[in-house]
C-alpha atoms as a PDB file:
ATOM      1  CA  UNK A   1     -13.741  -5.959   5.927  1.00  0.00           C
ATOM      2  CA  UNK A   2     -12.135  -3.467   3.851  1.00  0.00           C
ATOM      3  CA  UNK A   3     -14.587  -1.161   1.694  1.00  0.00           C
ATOM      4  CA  UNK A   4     -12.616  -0.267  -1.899  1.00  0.00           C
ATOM      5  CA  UNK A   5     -13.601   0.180  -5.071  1.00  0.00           C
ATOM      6  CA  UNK A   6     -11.681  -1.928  -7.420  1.00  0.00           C
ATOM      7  CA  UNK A   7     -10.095   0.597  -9.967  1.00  0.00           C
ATOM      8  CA  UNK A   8      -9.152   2.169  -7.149  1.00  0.00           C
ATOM      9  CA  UNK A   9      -7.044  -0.210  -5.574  1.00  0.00           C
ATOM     10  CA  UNK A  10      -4.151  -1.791  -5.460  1.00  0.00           C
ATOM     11  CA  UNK A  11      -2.396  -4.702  -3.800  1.00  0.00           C
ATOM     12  CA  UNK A  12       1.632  -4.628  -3.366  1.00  0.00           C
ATOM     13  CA  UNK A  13       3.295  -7.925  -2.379  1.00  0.00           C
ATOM     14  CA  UNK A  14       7.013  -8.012  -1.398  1.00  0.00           C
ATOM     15  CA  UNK A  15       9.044 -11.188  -0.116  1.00  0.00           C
ATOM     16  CA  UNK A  16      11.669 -11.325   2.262  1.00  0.00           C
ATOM     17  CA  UNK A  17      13.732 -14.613   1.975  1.00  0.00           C
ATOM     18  CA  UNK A  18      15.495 -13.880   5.027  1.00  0.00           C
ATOM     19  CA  UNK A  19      13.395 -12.841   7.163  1.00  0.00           C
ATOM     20  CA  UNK A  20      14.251 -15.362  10.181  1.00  0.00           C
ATOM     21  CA  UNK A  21      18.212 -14.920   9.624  1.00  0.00           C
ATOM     22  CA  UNK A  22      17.935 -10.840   9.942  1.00  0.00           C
ATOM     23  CA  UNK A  23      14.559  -9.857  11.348  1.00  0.00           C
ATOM     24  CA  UNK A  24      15.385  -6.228  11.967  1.00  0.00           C
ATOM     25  CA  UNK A  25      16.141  -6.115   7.967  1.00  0.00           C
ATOM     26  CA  UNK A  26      12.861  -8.433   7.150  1.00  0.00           C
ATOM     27  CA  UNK A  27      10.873  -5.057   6.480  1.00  0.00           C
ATOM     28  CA  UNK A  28      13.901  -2.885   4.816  1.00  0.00           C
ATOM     29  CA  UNK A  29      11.965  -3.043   1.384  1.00  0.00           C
ATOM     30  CA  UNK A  30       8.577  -2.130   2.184  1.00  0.00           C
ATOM     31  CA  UNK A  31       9.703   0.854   4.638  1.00  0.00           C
ATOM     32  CA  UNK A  32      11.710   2.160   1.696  1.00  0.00           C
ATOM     33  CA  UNK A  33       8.530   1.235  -0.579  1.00  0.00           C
ATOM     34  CA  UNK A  34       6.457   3.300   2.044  1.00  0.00           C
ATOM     35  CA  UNK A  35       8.764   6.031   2.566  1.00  0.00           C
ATOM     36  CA  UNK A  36       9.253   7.212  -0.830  1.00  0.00           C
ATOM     37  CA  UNK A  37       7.822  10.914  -1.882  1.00  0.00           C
ATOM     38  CA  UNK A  38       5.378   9.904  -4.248  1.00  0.00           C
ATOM     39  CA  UNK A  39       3.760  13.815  -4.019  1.00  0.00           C
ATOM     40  CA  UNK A  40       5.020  14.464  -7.827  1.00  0.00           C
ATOM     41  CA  UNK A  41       3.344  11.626  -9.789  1.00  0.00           C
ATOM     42  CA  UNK A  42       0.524   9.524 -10.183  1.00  0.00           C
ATOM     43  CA  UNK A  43      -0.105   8.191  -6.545  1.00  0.00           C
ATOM     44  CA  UNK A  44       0.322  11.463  -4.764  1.00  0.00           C
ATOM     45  CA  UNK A  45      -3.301  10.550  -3.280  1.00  0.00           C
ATOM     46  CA  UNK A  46      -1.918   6.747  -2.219  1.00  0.00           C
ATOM     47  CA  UNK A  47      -3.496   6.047   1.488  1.00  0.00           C
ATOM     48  CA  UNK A  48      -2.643   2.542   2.926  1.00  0.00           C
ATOM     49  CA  UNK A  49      -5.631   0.403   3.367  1.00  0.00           C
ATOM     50  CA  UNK A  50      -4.041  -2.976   5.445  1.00  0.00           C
ATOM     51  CA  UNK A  51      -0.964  -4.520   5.877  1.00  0.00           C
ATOM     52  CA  UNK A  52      -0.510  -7.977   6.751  1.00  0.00           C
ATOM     53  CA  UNK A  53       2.557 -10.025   6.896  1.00  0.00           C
ATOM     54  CA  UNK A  54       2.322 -13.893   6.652  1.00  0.00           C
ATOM     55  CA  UNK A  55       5.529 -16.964   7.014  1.00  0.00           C
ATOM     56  CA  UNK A  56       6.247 -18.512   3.994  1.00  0.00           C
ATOM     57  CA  UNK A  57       7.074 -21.329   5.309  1.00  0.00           C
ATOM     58  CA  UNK A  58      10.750 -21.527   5.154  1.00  0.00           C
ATOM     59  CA  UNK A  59      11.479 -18.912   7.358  1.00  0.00           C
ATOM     60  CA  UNK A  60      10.904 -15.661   4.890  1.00  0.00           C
ATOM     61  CA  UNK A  61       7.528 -13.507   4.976  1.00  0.00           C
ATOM     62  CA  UNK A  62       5.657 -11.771   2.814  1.00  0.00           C
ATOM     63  CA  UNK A  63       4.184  -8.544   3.197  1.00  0.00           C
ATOM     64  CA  UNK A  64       1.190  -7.759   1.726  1.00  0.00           C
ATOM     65  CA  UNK A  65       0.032  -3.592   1.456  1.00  0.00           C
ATOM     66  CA  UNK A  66      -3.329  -2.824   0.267  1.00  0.00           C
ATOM     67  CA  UNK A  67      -3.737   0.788  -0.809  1.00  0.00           C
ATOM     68  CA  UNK A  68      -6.553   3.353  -2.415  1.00  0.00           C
ATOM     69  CA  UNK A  69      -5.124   5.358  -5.463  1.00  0.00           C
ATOM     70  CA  UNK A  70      -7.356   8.433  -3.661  1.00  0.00           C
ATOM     71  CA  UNK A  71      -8.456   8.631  -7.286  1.00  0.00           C
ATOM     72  CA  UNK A  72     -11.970   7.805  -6.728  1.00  0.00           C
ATOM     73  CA  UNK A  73     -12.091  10.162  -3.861  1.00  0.00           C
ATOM     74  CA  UNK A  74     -10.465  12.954  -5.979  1.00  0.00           C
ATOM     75  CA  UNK A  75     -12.736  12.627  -8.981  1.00  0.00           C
ATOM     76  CA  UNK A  76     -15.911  12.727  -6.977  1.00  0.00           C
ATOM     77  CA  UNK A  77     -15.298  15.905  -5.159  1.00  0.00           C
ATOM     78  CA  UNK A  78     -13.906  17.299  -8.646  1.00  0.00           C
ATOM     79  CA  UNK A  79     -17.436  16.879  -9.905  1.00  0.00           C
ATOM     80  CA  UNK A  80     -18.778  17.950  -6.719  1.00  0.00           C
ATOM     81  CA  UNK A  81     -21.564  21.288  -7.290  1.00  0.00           C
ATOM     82  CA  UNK A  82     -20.387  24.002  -4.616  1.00  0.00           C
ATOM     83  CA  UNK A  83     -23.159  24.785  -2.523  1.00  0.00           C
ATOM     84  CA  UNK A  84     -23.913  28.189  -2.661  1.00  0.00           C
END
């Protein structure tokens, strides 16, 4: 079981059609998805909960990528009282 809060999460589905044709390709989206430089804007803080990839069927997949925002994380320790 995965422990998120909900406004701080987010699920990302991608489809590859495909996937049993060119296998090696089958994840091409979500490791460009997942290699992107996202330290600029507003998921700088993203942290990748679970990813699970499931047939659909007729011979594709999807790939589903659960992440935290970090937001929740961020705004706690923001309001965090230094101990002295």
């Amino acid at each position: 079981m995965i422990d998120l809060q909900a406004a701080d999460t987010r699920v990302f589905l991608f489809h590859t059609a495909d996937a049993a044709a060119d296998p090696g390709g089958a994840m091409d989206k979500v490791n460009t998805w997942l290699g992107r430089d996202r330290s600029g804007g507003q998921y700088a803080n993203l942290r990748i909960r679970d990813i699970s990839v499931t047939p659909d069927g007729r011979g594709g997949v999807f790939t589903t990528i659960v992440c935290s925002l970090g937001q929740a994380a961020r705004a706690a320790t923001e309001g965090a009282v230094p101990s002295i």
